[in-house]
PDB file of N, CA and C in Angstrom:
ATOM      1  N   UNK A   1     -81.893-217.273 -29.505  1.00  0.00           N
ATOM      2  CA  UNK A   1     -82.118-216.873 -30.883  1.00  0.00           C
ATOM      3  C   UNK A   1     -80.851-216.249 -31.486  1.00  0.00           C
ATOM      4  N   UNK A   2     -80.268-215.495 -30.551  1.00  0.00           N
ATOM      5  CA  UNK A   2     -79.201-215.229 -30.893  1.00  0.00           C
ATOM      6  C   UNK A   2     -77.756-215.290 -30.158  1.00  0.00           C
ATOM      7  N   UNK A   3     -76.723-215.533 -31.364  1.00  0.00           N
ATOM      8  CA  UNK A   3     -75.584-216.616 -30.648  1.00  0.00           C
ATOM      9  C   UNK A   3     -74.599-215.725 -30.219  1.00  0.00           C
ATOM     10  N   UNK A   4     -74.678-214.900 -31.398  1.00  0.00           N
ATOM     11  CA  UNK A   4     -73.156-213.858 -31.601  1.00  0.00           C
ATOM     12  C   UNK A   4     -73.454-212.565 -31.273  1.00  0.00           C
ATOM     13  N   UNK A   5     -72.052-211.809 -31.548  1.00  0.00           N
ATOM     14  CA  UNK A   5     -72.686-210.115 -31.429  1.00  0.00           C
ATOM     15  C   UNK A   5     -72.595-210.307 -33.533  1.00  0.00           C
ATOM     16  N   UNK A   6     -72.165-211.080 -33.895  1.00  0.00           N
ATOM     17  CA  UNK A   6     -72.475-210.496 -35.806  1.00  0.00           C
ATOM     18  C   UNK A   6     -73.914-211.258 -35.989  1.00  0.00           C
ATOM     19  N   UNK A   7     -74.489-212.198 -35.073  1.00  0.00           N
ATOM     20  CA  UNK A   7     -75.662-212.137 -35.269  1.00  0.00           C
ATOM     21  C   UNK A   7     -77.018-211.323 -34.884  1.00  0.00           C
ATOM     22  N   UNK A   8     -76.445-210.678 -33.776  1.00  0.00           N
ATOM     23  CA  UNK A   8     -77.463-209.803 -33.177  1.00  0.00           C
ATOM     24  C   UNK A   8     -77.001-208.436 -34.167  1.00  0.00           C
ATOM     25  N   UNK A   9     -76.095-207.914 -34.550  1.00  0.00           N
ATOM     26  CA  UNK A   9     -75.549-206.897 -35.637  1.00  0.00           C
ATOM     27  C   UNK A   9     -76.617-207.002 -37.029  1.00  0.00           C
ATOM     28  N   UNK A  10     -76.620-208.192 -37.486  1.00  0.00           N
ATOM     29  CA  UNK A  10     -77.324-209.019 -38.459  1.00  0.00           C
ATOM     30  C   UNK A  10     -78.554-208.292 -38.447  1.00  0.00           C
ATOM     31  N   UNK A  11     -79.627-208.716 -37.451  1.00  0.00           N
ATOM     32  CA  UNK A  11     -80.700-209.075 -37.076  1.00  0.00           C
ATOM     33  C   UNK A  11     -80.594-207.222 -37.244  1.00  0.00           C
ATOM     34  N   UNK A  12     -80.039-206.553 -36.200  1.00  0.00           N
ATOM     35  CA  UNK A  12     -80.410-205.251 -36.080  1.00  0.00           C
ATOM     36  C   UNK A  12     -79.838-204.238 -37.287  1.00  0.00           C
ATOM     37  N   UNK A  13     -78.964-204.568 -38.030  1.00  0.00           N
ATOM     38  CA  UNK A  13     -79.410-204.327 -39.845  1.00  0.00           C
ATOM     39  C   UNK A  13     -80.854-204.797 -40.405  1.00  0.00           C
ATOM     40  N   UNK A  14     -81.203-205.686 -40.190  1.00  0.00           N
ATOM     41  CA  UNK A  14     -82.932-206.100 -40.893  1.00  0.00           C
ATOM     42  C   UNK A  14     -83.721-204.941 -40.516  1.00  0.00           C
ATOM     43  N   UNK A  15     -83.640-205.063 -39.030  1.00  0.00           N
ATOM     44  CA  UNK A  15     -84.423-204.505 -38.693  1.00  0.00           C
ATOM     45  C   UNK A  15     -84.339-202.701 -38.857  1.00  0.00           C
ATOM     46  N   UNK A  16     -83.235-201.955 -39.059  1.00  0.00           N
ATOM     47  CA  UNK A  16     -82.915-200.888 -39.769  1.00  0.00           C
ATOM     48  C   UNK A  16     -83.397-201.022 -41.263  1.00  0.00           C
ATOM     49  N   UNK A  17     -83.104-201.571 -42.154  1.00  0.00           N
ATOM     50  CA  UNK A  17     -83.537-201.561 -43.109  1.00  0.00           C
ATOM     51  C   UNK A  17     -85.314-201.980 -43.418  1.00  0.00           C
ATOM     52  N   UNK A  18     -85.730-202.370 -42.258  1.00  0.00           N
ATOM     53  CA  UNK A  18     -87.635-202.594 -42.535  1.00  0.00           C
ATOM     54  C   UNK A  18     -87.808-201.670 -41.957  1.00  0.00           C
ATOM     55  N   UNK A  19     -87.348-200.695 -40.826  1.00  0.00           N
ATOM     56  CA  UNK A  19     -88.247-199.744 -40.511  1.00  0.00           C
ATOM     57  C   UNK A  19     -87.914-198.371 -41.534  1.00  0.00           C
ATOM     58  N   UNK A  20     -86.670-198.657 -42.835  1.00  0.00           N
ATOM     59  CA  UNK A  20     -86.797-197.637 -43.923  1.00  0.00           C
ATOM     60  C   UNK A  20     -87.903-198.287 -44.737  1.00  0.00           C
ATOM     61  N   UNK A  21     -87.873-199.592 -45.348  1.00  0.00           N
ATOM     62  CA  UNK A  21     -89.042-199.986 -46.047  1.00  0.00           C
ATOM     63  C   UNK A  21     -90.457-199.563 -45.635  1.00  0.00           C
ATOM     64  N   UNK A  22     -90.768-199.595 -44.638  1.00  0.00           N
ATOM     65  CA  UNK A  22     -91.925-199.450 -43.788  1.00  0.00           C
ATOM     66  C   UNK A  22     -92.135-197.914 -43.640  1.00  0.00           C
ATOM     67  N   UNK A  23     -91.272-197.065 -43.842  1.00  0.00           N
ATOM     68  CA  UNK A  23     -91.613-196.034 -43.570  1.00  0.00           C
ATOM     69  C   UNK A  23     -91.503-194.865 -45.278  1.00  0.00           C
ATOM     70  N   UNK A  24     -90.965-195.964 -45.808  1.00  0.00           N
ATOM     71  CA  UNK A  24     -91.094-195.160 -47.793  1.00  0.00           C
ATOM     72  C   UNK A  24     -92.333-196.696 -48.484  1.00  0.00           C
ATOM     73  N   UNK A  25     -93.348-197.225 -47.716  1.00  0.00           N
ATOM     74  CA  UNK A  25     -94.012-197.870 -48.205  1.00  0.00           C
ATOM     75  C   UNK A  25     -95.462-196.508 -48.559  1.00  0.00           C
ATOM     76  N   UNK A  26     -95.992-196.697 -49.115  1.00  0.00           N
ATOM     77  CA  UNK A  26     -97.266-196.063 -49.164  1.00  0.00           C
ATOM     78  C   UNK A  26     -98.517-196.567 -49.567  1.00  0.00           C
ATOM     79  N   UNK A  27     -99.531-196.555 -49.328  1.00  0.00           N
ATOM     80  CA  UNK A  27    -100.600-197.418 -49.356  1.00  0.00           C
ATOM     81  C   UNK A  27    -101.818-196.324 -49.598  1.00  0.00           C
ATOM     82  N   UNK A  28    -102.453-196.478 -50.636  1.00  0.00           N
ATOM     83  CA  UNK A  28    -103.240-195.147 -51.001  1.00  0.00           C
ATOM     84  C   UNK A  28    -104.734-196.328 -50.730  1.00  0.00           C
ATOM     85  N   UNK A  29    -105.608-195.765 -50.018  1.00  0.00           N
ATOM     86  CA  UNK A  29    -107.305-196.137 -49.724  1.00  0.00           C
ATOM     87  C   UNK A  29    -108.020-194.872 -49.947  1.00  0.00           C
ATOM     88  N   UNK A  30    -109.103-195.332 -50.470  1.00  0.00           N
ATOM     89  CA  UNK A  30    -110.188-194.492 -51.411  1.00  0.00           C
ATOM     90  C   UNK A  30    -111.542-195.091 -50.949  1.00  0.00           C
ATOM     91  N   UNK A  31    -112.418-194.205 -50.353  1.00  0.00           N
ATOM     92  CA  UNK A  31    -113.462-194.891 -50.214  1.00  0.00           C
ATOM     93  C   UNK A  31    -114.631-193.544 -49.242  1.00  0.00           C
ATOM     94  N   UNK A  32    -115.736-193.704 -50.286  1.00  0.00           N
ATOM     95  CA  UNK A  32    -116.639-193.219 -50.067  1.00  0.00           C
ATOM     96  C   UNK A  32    -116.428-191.231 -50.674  1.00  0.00           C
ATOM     97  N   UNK A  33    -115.724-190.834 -51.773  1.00  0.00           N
ATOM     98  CA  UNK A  33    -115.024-189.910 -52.322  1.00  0.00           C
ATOM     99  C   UNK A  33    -113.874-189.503 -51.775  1.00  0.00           C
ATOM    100  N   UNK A  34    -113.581-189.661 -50.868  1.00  0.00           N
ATOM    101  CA  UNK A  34    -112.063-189.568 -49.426  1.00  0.00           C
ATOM    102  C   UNK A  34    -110.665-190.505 -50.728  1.00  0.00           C
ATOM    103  N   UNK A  35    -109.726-189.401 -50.629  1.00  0.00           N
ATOM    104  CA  UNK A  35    -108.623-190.632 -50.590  1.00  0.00           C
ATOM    105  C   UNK A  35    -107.246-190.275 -49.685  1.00  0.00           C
ATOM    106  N   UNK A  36    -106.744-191.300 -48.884  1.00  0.00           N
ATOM    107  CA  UNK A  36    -106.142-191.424 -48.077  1.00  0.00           C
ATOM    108  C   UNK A  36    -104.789-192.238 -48.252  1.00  0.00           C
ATOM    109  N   UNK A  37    -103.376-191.793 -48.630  1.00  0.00           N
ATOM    110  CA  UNK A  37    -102.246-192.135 -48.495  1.00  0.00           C
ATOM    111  C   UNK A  37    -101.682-192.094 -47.303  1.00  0.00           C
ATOM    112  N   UNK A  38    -101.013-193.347 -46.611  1.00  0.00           N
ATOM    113  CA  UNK A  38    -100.669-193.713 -45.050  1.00  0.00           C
ATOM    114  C   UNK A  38     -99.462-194.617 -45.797  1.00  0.00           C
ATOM    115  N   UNK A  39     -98.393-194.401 -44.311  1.00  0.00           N
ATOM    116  CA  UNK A  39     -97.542-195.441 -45.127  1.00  0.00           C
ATOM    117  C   UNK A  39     -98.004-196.948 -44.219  1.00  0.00           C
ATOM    118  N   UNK A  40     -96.701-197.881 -44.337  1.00  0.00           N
ATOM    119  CA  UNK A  40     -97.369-198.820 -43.709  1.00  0.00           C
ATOM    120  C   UNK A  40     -96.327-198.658 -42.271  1.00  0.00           C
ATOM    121  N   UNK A  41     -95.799-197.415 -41.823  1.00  0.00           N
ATOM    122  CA  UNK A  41     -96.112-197.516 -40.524  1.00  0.00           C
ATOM    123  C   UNK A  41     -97.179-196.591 -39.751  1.00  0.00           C
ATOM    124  N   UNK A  42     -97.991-196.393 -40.600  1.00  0.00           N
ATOM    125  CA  UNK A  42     -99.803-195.950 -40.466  1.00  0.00           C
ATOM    126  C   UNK A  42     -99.318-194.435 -39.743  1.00  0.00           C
ATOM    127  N   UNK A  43     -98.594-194.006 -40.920  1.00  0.00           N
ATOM    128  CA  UNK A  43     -98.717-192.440 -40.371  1.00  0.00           C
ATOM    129  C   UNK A  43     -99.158-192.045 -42.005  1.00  0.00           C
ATOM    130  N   UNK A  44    -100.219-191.288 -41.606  1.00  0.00           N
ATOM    131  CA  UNK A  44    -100.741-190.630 -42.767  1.00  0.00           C
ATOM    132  C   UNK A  44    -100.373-189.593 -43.838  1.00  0.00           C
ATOM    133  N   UNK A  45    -100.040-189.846 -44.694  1.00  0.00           N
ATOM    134  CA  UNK A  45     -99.180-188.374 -45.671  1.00  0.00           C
ATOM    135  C   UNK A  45     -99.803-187.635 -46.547  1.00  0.00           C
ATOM    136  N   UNK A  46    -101.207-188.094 -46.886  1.00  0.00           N
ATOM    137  CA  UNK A  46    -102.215-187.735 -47.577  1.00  0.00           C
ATOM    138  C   UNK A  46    -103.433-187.940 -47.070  1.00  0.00           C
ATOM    139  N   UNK A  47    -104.492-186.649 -47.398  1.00  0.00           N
ATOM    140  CA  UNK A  47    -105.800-186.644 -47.379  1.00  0.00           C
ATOM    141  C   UNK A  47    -106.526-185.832 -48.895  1.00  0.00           C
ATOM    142  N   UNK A  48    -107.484-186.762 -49.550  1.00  0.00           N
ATOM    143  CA  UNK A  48    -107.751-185.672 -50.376  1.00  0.00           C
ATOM    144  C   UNK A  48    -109.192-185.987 -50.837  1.00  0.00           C
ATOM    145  N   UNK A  49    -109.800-185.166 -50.571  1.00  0.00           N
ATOM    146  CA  UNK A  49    -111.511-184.979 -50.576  1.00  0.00           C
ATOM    147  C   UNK A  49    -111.880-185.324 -52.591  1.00  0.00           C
ATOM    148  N   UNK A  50    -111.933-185.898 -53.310  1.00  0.00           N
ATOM    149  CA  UNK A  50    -112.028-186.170 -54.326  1.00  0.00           C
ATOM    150  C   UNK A  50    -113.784-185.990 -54.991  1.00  0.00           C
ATOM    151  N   UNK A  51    -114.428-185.831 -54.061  1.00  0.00           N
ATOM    152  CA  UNK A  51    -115.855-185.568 -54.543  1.00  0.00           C
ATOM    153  C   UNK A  51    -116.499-184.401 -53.584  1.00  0.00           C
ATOM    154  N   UNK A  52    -116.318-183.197 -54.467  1.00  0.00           N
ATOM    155  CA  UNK A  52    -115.997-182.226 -53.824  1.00  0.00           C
ATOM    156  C   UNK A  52    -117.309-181.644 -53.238  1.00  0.00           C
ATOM    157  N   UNK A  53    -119.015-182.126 -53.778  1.00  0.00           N
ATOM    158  CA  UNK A  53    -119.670-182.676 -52.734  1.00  0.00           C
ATOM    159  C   UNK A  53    -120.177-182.777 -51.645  1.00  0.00           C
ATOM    160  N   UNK A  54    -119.263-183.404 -51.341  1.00  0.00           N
ATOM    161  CA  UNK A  54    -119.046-183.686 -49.626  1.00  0.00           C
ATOM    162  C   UNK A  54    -118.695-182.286 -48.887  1.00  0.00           C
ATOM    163  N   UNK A  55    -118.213-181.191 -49.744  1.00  0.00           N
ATOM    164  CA  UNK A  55    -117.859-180.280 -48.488  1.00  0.00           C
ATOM    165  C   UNK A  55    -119.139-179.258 -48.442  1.00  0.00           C
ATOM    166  N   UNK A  56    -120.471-179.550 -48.767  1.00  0.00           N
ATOM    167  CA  UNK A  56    -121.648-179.209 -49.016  1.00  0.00           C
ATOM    168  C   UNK A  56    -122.073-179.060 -47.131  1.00  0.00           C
ATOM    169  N   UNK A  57    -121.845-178.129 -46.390  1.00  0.00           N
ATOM    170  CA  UNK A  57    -122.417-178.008 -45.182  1.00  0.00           C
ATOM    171  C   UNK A  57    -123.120-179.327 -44.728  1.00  0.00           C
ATOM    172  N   UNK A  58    -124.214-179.552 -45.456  1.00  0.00           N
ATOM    173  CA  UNK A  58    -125.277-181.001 -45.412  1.00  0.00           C
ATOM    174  C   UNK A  58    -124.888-181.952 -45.598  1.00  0.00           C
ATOM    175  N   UNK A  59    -123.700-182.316 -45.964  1.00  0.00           N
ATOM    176  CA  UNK A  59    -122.859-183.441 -46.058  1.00  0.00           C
ATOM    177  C   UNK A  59    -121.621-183.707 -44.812  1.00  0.00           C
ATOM    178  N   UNK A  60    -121.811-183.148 -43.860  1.00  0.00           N
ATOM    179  CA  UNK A  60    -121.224-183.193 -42.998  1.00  0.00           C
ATOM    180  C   UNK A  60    -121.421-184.449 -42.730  1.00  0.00           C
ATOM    181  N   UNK A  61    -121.911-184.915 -42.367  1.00  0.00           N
ATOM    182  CA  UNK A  61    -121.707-186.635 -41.435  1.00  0.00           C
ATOM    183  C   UNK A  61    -121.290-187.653 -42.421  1.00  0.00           C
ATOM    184  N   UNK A  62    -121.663-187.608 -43.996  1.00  0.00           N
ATOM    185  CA  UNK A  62    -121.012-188.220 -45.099  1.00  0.00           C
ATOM    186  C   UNK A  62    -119.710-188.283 -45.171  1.00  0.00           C
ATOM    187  N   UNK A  63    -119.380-186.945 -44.995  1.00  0.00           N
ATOM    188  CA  UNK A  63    -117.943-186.448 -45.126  1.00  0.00           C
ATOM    189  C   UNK A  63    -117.169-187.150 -44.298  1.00  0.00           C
ATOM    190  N   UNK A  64    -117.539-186.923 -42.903  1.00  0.00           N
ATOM    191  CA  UNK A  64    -116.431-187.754 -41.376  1.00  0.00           C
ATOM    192  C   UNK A  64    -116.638-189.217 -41.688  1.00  0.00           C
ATOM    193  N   UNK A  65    -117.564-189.772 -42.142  1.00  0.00           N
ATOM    194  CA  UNK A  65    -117.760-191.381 -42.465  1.00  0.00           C
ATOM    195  C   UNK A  65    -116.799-191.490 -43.440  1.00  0.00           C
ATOM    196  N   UNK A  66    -116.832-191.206 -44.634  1.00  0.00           N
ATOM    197  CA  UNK A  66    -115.824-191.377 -45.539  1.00  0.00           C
ATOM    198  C   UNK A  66    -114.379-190.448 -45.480  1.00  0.00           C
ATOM    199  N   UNK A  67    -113.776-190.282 -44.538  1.00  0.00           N
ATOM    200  CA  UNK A  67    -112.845-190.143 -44.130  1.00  0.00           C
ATOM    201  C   UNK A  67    -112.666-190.987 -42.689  1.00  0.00           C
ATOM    202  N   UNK A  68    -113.563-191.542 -42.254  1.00  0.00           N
ATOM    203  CA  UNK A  68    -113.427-192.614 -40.935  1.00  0.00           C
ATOM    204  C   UNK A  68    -112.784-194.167 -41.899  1.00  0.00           C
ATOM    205  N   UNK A  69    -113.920-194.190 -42.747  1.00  0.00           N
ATOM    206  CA  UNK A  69    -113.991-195.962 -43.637  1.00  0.00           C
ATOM    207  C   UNK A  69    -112.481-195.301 -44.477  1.00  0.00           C
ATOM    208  N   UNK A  70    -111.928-194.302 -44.761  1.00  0.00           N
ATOM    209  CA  UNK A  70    -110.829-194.367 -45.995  1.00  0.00           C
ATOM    210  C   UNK A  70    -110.042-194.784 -44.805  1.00  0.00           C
ATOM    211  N   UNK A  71    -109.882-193.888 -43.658  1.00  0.00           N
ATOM    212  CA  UNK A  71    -108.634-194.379 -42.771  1.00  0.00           C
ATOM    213  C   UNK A  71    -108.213-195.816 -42.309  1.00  0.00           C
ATOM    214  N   UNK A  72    -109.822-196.226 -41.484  1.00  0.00           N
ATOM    215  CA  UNK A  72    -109.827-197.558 -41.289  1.00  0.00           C
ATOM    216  C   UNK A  72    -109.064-199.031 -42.218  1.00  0.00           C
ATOM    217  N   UNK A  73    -109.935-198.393 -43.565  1.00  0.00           N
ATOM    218  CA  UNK A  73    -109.248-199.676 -45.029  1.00  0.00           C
ATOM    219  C   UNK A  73    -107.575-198.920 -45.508  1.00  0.00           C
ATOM    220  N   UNK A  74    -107.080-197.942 -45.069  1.00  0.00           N
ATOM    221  CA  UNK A  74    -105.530-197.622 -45.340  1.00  0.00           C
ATOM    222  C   UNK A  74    -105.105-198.395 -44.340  1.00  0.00           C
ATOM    223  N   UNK A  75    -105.282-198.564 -43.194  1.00  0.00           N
ATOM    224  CA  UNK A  75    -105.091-198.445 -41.778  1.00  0.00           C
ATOM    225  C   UNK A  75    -105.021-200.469 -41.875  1.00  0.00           C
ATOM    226  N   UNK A  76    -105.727-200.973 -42.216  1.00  0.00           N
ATOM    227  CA  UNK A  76    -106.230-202.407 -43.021  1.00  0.00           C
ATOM    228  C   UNK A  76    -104.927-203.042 -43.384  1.00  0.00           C
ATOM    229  N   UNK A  77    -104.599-202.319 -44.873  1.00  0.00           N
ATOM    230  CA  UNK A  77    -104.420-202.772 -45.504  1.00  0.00           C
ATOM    231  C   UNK A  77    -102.387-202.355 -45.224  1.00  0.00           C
ATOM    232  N   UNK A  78    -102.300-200.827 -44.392  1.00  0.00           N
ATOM    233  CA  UNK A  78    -101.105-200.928 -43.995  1.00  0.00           C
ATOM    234  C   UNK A  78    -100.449-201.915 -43.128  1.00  0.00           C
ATOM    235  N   UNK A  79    -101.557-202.323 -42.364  1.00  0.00           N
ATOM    236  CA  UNK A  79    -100.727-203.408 -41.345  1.00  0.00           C
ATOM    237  C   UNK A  79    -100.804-204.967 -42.336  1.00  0.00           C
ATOM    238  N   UNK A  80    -101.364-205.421 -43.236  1.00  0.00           N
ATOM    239  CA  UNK A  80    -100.978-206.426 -44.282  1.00  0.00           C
ATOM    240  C   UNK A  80     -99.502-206.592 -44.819  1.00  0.00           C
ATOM    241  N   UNK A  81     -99.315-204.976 -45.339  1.00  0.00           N
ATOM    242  CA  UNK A  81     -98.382-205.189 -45.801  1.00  0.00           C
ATOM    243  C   UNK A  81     -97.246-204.881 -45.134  1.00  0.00           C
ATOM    244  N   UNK A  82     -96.929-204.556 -43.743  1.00  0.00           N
ATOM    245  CA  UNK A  82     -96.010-204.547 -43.202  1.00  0.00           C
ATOM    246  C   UNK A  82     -95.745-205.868 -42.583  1.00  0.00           C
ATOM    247  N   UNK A  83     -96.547-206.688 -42.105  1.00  0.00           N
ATOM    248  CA  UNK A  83     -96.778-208.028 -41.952  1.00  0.00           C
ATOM    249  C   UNK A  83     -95.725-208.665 -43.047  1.00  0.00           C
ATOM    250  N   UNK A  84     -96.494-208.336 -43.999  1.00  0.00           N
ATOM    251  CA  UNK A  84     -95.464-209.618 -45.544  1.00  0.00           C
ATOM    252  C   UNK A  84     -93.753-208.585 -45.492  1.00  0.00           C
ATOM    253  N   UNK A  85     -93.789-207.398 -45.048  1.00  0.00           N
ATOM    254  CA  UNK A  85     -92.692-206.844 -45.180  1.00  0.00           C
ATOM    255  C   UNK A  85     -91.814-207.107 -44.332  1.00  0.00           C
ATOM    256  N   UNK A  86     -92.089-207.418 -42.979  1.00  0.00           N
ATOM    257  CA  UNK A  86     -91.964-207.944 -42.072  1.00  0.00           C
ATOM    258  C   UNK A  86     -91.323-209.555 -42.023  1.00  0.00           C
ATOM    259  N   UNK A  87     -92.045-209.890 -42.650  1.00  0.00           N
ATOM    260  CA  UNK A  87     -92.036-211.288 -42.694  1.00  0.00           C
ATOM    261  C   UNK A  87     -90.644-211.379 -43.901  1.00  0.00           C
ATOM    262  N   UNK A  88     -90.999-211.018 -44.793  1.00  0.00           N
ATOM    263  CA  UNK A  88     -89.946-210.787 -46.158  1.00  0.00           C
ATOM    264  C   UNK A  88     -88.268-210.426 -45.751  1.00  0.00           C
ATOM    265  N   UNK A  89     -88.328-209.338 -45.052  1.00  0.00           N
ATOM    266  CA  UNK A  89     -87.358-208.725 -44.800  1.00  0.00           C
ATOM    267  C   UNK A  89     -86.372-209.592 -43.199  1.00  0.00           C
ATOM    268  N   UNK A  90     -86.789-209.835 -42.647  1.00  0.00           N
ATOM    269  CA  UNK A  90     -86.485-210.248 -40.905  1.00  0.00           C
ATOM    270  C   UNK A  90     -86.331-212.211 -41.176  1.00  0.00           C
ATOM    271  N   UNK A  91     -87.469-212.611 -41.887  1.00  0.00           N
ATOM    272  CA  UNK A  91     -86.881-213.844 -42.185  1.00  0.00           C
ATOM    273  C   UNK A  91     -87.978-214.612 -41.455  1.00  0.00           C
ATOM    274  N   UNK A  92     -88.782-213.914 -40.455  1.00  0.00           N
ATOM    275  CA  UNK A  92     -89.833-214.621 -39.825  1.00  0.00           C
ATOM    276  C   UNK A  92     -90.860-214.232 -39.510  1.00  0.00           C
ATOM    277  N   UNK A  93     -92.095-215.106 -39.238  1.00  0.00           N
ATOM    278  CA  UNK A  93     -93.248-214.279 -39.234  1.00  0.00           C
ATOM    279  C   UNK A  93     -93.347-213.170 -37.863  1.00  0.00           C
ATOM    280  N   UNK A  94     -93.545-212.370 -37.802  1.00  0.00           N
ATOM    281  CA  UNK A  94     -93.404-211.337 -36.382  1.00  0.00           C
ATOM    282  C   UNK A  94     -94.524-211.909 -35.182  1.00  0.00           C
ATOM    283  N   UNK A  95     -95.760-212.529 -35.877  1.00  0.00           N
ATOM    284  CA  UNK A  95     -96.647-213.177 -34.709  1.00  0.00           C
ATOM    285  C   UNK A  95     -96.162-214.360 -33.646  1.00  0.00           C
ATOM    286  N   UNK A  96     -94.967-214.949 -34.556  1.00  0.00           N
ATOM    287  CA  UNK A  96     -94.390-215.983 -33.789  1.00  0.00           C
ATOM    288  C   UNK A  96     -93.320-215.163 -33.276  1.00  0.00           C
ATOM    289  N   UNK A  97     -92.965-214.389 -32.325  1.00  0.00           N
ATOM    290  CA  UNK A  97     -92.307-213.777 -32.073  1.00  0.00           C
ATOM    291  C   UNK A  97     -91.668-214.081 -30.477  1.00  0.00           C
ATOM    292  N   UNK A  98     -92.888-213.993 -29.752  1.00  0.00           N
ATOM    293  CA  UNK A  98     -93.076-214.726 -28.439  1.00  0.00           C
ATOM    294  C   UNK A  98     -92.427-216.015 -28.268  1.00  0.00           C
ATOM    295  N   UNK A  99     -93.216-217.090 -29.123  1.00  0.00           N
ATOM    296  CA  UNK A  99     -92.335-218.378 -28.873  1.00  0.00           C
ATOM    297  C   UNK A  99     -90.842-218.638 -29.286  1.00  0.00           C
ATOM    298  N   UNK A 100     -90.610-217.570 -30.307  1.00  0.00           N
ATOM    299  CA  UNK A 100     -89.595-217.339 -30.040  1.00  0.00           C
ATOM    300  C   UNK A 100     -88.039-217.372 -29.538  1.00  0.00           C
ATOM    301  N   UNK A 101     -89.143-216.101 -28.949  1.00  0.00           N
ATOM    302  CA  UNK A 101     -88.210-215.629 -27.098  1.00  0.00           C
ATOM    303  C   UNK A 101     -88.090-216.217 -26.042  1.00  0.00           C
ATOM    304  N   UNK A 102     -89.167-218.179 -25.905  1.00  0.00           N
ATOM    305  CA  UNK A 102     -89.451-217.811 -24.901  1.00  0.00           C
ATOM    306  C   UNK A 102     -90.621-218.007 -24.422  1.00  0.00           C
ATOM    307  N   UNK A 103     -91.071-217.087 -24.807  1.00  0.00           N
ATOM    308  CA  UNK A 103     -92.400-216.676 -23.851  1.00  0.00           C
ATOM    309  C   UNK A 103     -93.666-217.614 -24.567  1.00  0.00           C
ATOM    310  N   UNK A 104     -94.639-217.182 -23.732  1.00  0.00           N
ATOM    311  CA  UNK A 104     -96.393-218.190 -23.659  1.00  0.00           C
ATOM    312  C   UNK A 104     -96.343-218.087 -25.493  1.00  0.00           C
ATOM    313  N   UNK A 105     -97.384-218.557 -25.649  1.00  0.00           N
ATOM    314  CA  UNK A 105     -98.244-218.372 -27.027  1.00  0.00           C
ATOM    315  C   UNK A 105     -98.771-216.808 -27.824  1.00  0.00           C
ATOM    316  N   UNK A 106     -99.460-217.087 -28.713  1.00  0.00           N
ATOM    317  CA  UNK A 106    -100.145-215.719 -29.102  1.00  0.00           C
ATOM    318  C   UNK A 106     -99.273-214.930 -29.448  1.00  0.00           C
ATOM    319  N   UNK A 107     -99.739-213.601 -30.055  1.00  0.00           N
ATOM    320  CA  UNK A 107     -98.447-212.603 -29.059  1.00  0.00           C
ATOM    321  C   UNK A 107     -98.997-211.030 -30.003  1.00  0.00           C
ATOM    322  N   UNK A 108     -98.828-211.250 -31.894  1.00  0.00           N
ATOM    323  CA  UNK A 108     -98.842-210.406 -32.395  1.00  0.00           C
ATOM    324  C   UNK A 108     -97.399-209.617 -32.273  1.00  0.00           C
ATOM    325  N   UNK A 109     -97.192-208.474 -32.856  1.00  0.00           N
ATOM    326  CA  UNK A 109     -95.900-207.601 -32.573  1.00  0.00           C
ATOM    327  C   UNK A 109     -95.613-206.982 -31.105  1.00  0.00           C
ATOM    328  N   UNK A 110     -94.190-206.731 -31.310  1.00  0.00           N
ATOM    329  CA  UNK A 110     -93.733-206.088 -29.708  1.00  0.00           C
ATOM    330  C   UNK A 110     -93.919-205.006 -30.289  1.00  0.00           C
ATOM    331  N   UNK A 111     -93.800-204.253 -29.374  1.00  0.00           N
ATOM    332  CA  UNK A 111     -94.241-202.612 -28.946  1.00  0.00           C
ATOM    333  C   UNK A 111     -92.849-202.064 -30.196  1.00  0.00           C
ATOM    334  N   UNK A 112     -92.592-202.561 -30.973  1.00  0.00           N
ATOM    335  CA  UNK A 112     -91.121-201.844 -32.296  1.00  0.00           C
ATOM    336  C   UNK A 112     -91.835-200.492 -32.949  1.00  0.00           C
ATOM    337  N   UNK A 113     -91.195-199.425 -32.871  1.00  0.00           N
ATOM    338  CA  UNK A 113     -91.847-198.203 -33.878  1.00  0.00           C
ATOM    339  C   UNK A 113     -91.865-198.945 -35.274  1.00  0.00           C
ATOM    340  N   UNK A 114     -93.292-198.660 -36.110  1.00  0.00           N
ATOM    341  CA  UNK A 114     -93.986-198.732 -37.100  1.00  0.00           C
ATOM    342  C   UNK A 114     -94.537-199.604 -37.236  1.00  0.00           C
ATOM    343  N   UNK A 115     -94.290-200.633 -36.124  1.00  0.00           N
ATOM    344  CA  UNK A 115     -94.721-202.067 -36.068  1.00  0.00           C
ATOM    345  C   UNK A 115     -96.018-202.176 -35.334  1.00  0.00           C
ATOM    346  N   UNK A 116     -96.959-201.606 -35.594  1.00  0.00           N
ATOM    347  CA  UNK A 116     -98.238-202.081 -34.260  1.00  0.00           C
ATOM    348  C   UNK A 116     -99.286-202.826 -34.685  1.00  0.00           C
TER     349      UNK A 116
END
């Protein structure tokens, strides 16, 4: 895949510059009065209880559900768009990554910070 050291230089500029994209991306999910800002390397930077409600003692199990479903659909929708960012930025899709290299079929991402 790679020939040179200015191509492997190349490649590892992309990849410096997506894990800044990826990490000033932000992705705001809302759901069930919960809203939840995560970036899309699914570290969370916001929580904010918006239906205030929910912090009613008796609303306890409402409350952890809609902060379970906000995380889950941030959590969703961050790995989408690191995918197309991914894809955008590097030049290829990251699932084909394996064949690649190389290796069997399948694969999804390698173990890269922000990438999971």
């Amino acid at each position: 895949m790679f020939g040179n050291l200015g191509d492997m230089k190349q490649m590892y500029d992309k990849y410096k510059k997506l894990q800044e994209t990826l990490k000033n991306t932000v992705i705001r999910a809302r759901e069930g009065g919960v809203l939840i800002d995560i970036t899309a390397e699914m570290k969370i930077k916001n929580v904010k209880i918006e239906d205030e409600s929910l912090l009613d003692p008796n609303m306890k199990e409402s409350l952890e559900e809609a902060i379970k479903a906000s995380i889950e659909k941030g959590q969703n929708k961050a790995q989408e768009v690191a995918m197309q960012k991914t894809k955008d930025t590097l030049g290829f899709d990251p699932n084909d990554i394996a064949s690649m290299m190389g290796g069997g079929g399948g694969g999804g991402m390698p173990n890269m910070p922000g990438l999971k």
